[in-house]
PDB file of N, CA and C in Angstrom:
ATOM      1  N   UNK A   1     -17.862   3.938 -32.169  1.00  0.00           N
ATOM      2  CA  UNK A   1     -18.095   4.210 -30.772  1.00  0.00           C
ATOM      3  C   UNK A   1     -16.902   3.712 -29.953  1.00  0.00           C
ATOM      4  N   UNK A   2     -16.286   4.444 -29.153  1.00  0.00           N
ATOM      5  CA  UNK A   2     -15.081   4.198 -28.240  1.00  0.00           C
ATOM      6  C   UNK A   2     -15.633   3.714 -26.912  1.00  0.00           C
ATOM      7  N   UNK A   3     -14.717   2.229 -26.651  1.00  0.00           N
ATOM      8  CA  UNK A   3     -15.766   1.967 -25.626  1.00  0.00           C
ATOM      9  C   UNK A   3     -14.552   2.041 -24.630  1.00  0.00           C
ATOM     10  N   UNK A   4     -14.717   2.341 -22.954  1.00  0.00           N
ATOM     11  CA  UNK A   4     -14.194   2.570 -22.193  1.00  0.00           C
ATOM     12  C   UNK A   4     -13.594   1.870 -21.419  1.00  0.00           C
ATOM     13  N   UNK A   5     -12.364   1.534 -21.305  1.00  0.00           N
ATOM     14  CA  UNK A   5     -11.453   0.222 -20.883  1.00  0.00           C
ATOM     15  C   UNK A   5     -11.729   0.048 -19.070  1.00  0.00           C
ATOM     16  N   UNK A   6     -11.657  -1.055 -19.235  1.00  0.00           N
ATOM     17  CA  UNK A   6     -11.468  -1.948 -17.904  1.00  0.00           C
ATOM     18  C   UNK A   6     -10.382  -1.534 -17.496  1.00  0.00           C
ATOM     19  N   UNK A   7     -10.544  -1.599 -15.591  1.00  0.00           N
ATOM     20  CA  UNK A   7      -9.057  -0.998 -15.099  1.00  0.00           C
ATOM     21  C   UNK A   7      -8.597  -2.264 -15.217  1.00  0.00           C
ATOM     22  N   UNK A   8      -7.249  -2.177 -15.048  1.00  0.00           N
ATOM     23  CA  UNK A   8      -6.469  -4.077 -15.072  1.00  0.00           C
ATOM     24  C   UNK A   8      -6.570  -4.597 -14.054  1.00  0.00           C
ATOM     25  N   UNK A   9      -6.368  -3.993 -12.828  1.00  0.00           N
ATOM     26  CA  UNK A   9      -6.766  -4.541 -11.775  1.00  0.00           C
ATOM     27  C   UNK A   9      -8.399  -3.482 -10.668  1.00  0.00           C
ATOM     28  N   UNK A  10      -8.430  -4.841 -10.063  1.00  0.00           N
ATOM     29  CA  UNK A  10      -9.876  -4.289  -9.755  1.00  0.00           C
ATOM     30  C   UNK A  10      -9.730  -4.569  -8.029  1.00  0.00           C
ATOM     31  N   UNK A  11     -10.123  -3.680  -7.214  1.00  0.00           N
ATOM     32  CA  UNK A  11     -10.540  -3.811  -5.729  1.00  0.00           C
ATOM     33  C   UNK A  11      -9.219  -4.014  -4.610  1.00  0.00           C
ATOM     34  N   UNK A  12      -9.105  -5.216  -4.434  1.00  0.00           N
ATOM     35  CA  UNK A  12      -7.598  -5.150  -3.728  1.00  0.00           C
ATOM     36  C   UNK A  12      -6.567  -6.064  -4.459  1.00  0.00           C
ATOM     37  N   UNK A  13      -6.978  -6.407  -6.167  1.00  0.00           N
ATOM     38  CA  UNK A  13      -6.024  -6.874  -6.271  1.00  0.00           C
ATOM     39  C   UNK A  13      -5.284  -5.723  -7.086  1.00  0.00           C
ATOM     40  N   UNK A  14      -5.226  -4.307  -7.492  1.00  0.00           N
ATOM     41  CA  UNK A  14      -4.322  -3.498  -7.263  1.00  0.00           C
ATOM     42  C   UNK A  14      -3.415  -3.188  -5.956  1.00  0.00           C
ATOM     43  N   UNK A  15      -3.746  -3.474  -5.060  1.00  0.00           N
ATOM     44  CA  UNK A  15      -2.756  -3.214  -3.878  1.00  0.00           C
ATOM     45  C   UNK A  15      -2.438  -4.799  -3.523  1.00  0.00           C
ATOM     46  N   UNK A  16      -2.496  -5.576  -4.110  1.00  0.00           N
ATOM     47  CA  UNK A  16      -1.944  -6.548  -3.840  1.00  0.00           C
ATOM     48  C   UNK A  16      -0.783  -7.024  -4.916  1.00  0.00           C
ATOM     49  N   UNK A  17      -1.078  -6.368  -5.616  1.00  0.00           N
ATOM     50  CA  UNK A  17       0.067  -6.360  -7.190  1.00  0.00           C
ATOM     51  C   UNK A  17       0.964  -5.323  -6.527  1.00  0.00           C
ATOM     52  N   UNK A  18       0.853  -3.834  -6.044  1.00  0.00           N
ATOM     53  CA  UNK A  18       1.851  -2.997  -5.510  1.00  0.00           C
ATOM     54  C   UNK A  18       2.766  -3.972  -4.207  1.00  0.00           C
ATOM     55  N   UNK A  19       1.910  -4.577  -3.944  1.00  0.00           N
ATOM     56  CA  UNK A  19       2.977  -5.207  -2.203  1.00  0.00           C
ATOM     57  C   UNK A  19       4.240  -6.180  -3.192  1.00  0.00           C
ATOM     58  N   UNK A  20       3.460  -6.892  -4.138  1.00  0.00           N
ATOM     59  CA  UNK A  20       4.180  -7.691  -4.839  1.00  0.00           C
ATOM     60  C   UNK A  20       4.858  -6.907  -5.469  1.00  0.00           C
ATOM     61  N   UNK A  21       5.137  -6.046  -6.245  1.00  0.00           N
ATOM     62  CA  UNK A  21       5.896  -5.386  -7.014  1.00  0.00           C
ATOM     63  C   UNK A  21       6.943  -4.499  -5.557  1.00  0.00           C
ATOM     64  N   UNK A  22       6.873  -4.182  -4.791  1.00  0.00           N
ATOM     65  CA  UNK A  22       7.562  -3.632  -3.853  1.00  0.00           C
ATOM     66  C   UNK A  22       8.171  -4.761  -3.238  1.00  0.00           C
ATOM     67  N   UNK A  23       7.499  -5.579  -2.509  1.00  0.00           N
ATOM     68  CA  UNK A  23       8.668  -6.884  -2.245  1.00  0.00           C
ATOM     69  C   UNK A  23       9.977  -7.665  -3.138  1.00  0.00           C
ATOM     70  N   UNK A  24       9.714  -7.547  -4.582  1.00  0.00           N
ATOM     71  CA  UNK A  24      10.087  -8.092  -5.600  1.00  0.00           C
ATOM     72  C   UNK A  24      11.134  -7.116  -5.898  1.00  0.00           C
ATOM     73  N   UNK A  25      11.066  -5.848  -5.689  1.00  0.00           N
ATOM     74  CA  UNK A  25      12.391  -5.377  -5.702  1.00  0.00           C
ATOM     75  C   UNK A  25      11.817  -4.202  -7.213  1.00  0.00           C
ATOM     76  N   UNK A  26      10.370  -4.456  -7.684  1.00  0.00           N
ATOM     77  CA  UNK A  26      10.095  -3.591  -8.995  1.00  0.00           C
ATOM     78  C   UNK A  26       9.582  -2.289  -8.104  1.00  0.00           C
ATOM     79  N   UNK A  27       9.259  -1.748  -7.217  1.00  0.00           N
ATOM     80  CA  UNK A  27       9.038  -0.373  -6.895  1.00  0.00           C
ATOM     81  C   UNK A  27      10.396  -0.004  -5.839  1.00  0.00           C
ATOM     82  N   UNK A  28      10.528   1.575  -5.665  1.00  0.00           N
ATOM     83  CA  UNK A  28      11.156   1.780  -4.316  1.00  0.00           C
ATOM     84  C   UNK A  28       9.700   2.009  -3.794  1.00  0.00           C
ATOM     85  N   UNK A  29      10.624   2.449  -2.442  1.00  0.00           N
ATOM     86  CA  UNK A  29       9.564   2.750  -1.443  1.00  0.00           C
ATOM     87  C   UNK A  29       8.903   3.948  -1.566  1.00  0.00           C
ATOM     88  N   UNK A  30       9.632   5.096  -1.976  1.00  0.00           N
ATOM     89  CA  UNK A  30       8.669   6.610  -2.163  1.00  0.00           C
ATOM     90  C   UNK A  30       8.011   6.070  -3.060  1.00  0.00           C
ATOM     91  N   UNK A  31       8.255   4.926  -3.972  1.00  0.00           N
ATOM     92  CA  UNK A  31       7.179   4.776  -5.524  1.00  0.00           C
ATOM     93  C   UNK A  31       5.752   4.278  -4.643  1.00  0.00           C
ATOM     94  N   UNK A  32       6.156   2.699  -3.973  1.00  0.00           N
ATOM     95  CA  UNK A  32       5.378   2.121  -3.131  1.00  0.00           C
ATOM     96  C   UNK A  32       4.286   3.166  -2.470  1.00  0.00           C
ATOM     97  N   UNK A  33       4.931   4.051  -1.760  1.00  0.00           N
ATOM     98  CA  UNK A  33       4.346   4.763  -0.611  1.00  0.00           C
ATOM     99  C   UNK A  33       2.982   5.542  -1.436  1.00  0.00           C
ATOM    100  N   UNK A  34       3.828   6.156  -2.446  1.00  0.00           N
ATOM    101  CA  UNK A  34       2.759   7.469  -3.091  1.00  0.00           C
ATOM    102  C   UNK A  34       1.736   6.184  -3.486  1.00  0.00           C
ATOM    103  N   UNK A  35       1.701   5.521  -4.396  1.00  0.00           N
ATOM    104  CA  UNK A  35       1.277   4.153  -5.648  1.00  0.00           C
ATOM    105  C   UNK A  35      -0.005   3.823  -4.155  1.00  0.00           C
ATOM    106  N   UNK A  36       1.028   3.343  -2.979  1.00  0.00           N
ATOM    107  CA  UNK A  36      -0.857   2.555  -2.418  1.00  0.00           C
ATOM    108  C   UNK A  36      -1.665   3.764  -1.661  1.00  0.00           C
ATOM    109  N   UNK A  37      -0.931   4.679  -1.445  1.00  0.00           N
ATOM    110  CA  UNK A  37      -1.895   6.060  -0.944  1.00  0.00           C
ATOM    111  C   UNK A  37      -3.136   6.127  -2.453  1.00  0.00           C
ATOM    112  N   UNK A  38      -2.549   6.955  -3.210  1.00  0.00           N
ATOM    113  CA  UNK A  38      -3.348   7.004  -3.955  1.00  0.00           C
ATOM    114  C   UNK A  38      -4.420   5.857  -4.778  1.00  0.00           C
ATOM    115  N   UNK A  39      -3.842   4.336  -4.688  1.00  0.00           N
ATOM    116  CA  UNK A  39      -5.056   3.700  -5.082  1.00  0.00           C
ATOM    117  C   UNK A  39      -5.839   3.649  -4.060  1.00  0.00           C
ATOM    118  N   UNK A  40      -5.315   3.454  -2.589  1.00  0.00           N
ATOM    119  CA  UNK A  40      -6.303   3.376  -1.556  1.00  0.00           C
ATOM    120  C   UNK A  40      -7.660   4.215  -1.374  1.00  0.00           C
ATOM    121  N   UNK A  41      -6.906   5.630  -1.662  1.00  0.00           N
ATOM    122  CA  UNK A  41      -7.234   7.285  -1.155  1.00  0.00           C
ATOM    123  C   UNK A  41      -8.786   7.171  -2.813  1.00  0.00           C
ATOM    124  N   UNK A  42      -8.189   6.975  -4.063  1.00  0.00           N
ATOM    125  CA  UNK A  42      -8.612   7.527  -5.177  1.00  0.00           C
ATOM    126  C   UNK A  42      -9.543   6.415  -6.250  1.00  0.00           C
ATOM    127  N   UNK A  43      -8.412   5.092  -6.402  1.00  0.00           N
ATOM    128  CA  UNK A  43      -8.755   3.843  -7.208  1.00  0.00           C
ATOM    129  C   UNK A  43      -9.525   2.995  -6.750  1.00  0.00           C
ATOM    130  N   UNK A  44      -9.821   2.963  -5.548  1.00  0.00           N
ATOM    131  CA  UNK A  44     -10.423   1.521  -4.884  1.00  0.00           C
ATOM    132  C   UNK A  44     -11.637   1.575  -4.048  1.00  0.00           C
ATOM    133  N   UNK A  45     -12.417   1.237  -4.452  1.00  0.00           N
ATOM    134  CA  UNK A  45     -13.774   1.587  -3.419  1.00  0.00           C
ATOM    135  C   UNK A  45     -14.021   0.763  -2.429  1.00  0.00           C
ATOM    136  N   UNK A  46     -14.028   1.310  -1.028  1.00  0.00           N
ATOM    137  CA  UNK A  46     -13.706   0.345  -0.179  1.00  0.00           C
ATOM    138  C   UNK A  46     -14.741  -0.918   0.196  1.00  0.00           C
ATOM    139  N   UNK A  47     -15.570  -0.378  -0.311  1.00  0.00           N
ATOM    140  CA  UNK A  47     -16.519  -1.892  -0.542  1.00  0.00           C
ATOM    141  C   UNK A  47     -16.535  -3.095  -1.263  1.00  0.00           C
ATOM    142  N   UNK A  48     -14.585  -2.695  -2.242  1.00  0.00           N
ATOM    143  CA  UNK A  48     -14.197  -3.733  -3.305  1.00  0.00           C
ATOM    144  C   UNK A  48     -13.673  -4.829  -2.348  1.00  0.00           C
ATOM    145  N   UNK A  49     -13.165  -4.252  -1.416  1.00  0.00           N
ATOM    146  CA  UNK A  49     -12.689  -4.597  -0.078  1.00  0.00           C
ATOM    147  C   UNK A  49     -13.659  -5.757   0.508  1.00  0.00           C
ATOM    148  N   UNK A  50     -12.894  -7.030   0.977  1.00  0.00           N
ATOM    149  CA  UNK A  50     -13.602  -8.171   1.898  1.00  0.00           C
ATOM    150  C   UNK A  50     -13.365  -7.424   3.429  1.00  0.00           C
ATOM    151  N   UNK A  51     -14.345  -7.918   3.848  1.00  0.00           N
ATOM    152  CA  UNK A  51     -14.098  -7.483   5.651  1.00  0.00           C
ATOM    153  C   UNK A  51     -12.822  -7.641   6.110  1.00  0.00           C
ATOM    154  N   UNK A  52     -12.235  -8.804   5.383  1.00  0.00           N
ATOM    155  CA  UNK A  52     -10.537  -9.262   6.540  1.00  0.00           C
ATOM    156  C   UNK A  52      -9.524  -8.697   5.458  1.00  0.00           C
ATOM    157  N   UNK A  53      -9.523  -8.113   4.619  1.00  0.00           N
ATOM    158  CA  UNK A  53      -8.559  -7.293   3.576  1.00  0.00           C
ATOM    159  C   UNK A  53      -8.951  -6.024   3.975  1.00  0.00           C
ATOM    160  N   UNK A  54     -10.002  -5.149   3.950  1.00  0.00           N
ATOM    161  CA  UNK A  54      -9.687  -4.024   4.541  1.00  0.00           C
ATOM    162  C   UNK A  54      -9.096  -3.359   5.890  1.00  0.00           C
ATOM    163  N   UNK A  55      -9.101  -4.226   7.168  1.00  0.00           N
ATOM    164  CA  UNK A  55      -8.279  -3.732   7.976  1.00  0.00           C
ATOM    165  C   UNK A  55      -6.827  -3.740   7.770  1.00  0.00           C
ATOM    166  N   UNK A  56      -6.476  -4.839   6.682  1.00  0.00           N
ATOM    167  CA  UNK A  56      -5.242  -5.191   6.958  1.00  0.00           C
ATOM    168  C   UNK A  56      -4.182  -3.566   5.840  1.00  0.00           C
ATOM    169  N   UNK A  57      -5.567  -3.379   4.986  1.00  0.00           N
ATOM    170  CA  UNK A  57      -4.913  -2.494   3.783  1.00  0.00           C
ATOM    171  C   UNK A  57      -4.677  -1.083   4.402  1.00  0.00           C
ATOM    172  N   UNK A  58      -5.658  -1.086   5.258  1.00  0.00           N
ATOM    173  CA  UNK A  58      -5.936   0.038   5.968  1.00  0.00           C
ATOM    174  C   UNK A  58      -4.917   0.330   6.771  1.00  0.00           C
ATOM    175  N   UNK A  59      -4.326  -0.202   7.596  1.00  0.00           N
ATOM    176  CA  UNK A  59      -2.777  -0.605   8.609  1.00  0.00           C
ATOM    177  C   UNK A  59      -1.685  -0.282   7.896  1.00  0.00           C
ATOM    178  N   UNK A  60      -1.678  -1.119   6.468  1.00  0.00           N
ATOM    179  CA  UNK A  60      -0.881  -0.808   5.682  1.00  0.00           C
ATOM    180  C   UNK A  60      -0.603   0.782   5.457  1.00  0.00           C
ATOM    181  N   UNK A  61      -1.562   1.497   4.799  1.00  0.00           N
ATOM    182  CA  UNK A  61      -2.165   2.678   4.210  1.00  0.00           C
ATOM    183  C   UNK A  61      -1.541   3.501   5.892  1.00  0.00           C
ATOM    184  N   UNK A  62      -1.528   3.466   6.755  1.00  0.00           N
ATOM    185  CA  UNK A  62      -1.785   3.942   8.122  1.00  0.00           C
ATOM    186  C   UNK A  62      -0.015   4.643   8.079  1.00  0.00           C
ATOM    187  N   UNK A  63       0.740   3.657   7.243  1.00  0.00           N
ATOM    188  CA  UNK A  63       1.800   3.662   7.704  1.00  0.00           C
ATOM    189  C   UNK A  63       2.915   4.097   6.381  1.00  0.00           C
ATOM    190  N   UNK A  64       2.551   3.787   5.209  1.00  0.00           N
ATOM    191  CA  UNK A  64       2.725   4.313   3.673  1.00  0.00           C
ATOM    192  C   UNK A  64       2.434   6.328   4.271  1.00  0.00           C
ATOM    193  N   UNK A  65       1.712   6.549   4.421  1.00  0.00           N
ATOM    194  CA  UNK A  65       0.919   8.102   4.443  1.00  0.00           C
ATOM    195  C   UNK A  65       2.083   9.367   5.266  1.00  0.00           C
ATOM    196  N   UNK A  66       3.118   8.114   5.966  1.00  0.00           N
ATOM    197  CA  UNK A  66       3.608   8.507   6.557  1.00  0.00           C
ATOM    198  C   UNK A  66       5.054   8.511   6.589  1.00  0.00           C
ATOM    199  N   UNK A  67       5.296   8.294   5.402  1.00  0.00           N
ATOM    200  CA  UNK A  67       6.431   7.860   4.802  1.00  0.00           C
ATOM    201  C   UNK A  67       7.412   9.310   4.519  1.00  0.00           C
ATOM    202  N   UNK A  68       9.025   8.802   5.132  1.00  0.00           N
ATOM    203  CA  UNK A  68       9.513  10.287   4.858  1.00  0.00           C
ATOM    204  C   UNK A  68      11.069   9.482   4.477  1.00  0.00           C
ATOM    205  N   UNK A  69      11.669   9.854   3.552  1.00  0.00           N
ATOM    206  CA  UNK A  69      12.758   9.368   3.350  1.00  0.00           C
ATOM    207  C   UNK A  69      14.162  10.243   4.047  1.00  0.00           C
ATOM    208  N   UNK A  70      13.335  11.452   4.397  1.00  0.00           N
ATOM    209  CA  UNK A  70      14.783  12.217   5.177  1.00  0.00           C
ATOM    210  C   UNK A  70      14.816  12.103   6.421  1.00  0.00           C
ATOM    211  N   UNK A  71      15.891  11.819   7.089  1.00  0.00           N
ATOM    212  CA  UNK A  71      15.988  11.367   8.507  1.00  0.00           C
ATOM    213  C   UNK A  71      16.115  12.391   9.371  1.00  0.00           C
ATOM    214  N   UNK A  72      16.508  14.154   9.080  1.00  0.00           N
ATOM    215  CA  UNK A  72      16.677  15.004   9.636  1.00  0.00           C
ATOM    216  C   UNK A  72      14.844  15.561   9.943  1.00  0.00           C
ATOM    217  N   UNK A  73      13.234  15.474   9.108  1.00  0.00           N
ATOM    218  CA  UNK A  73      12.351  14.872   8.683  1.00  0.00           C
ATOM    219  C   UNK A  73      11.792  14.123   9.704  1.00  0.00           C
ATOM    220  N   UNK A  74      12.149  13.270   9.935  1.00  0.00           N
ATOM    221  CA  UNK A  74      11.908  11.942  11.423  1.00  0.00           C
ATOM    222  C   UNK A  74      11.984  12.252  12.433  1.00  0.00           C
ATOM    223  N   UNK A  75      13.222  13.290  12.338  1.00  0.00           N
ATOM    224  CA  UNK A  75      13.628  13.657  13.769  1.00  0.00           C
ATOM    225  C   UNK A  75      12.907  14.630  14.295  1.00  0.00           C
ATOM    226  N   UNK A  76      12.491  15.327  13.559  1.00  0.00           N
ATOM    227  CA  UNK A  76      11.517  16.228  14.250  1.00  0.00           C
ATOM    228  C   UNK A  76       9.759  15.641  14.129  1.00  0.00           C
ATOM    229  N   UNK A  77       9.611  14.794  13.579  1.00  0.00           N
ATOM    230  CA  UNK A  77       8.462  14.385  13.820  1.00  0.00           C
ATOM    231  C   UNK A  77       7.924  13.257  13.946  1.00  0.00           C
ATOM    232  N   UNK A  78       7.997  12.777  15.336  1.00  0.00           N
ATOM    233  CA  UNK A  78       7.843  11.016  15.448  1.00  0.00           C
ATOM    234  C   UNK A  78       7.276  10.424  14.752  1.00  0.00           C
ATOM    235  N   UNK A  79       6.175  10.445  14.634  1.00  0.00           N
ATOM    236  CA  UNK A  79       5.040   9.838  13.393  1.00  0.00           C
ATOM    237  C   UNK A  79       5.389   9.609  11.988  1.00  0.00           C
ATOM    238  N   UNK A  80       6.551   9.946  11.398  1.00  0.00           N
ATOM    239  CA  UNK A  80       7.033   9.394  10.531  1.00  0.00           C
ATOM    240  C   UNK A  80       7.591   8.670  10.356  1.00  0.00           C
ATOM    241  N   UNK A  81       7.352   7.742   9.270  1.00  0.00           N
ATOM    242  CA  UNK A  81       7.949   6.485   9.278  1.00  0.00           C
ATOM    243  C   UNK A  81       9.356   6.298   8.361  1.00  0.00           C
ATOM    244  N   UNK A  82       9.843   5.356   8.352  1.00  0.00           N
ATOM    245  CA  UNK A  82      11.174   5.109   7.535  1.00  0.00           C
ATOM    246  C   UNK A  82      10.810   4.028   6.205  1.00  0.00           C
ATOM    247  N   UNK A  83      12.209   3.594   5.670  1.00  0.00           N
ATOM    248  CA  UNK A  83      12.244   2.881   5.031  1.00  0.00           C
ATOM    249  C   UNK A  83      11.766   1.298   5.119  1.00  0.00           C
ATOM    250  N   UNK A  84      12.584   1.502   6.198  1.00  0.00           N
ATOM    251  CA  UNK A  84      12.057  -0.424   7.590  1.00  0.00           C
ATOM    252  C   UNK A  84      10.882  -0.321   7.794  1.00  0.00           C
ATOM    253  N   UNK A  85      10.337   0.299   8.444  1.00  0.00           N
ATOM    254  CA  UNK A  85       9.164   0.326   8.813  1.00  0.00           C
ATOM    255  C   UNK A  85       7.922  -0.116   8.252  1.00  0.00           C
ATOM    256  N   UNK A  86       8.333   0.910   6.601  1.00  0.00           N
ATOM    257  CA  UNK A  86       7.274   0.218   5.507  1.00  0.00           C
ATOM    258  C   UNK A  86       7.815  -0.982   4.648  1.00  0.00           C
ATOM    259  N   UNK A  87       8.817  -1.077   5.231  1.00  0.00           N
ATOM    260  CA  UNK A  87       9.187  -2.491   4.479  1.00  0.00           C
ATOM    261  C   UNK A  87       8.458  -3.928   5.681  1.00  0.00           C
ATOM    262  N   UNK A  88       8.333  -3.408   6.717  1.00  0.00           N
ATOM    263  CA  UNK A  88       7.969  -4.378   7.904  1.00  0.00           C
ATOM    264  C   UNK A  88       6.381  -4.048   7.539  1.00  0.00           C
ATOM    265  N   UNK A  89       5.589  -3.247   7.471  1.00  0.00           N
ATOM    266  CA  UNK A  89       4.382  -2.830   7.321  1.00  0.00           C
ATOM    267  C   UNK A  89       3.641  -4.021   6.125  1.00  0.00           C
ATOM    268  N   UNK A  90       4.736  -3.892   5.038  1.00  0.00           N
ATOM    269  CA  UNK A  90       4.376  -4.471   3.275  1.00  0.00           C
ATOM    270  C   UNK A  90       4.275  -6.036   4.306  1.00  0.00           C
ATOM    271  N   UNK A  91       5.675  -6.431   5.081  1.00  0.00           N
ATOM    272  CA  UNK A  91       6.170  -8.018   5.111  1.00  0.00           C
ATOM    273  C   UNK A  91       4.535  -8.255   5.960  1.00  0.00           C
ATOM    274  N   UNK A  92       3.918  -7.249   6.756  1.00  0.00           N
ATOM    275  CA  UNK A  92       3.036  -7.993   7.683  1.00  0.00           C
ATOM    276  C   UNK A  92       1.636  -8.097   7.337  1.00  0.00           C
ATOM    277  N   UNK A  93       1.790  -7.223   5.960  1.00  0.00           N
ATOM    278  CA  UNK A  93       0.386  -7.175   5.603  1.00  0.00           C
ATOM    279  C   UNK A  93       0.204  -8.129   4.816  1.00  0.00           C
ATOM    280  N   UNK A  94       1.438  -8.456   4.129  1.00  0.00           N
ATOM    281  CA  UNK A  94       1.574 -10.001   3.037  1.00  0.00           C
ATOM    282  C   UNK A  94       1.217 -10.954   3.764  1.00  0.00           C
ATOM    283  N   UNK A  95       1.669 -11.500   5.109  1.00  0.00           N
ATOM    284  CA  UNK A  95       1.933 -12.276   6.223  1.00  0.00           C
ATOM    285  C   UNK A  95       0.322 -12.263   6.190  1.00  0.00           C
ATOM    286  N   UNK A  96      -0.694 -10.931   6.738  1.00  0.00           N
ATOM    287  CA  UNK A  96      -1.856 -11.377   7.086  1.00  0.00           C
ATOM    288  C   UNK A  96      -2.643 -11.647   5.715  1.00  0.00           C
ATOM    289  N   UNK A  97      -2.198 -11.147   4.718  1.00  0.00           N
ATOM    290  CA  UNK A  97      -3.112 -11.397   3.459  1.00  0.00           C
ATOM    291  C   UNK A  97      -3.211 -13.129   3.312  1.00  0.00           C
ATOM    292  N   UNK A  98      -1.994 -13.387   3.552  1.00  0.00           N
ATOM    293  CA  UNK A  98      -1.359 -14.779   2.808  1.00  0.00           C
ATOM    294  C   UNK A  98      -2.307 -15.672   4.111  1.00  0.00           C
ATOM    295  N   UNK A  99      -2.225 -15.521   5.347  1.00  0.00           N
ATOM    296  CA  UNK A  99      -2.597 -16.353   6.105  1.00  0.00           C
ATOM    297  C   UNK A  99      -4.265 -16.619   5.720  1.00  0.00           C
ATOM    298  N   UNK A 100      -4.963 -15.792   5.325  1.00  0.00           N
ATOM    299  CA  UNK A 100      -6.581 -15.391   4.814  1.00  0.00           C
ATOM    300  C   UNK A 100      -7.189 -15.957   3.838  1.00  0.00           C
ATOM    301  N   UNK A 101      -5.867 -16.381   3.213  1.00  0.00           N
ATOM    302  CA  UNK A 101      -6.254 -16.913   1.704  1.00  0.00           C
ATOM    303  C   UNK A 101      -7.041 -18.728   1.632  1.00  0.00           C
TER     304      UNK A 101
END
């Protein structure tokens, strides 16, 4: 009988392993961007989520979704974000994770 594996990470500590792996210099940012959309969007049920980690993932997620690496891209559409941006997004969501702990 094949029994069915455990994910490795569970709830928000998959998106808390991506912030770390993106700060650390192991993801780029298009990796980052797609990686917490889709655990957010697909892997994570938001009830894995504590009350003061989901707004903050969510902010995060707000701003990943919106991620465009071409600047000609930006220019025509404000709402996209840059490279900084989600690099300031990752630093503030660490900032509020870390302060929570």
């Amino acid at each position: 009988m094949v029994m069915p594996l455990e994910p490795l990470c569970t709830g928000s500590q998959l998106l808390r392993q991506l912030l770390r792996d993106f700060r650390s210099g192991k993801l780029k940012t298009e990796t980052f961007c797609r990686d917490v959309e889709v655990a957010y969007n697909n892997a994570i049920d938001e009830r894995a989520l504590t009350a003061v980690e989901q707004p903050i993932f969510e902010k995060l997620f707000d701003v990943v979704v919106w991620f465009s690496p071409f600047p000609e891209e930006r220019a025509e559409v404000p709402q996209l974000r840059n490279e900084e941006q989600v690099l300031q997004a990752a630093f503030a969501a660490e900032a509020e994770l870390g302060a929570t702990s």
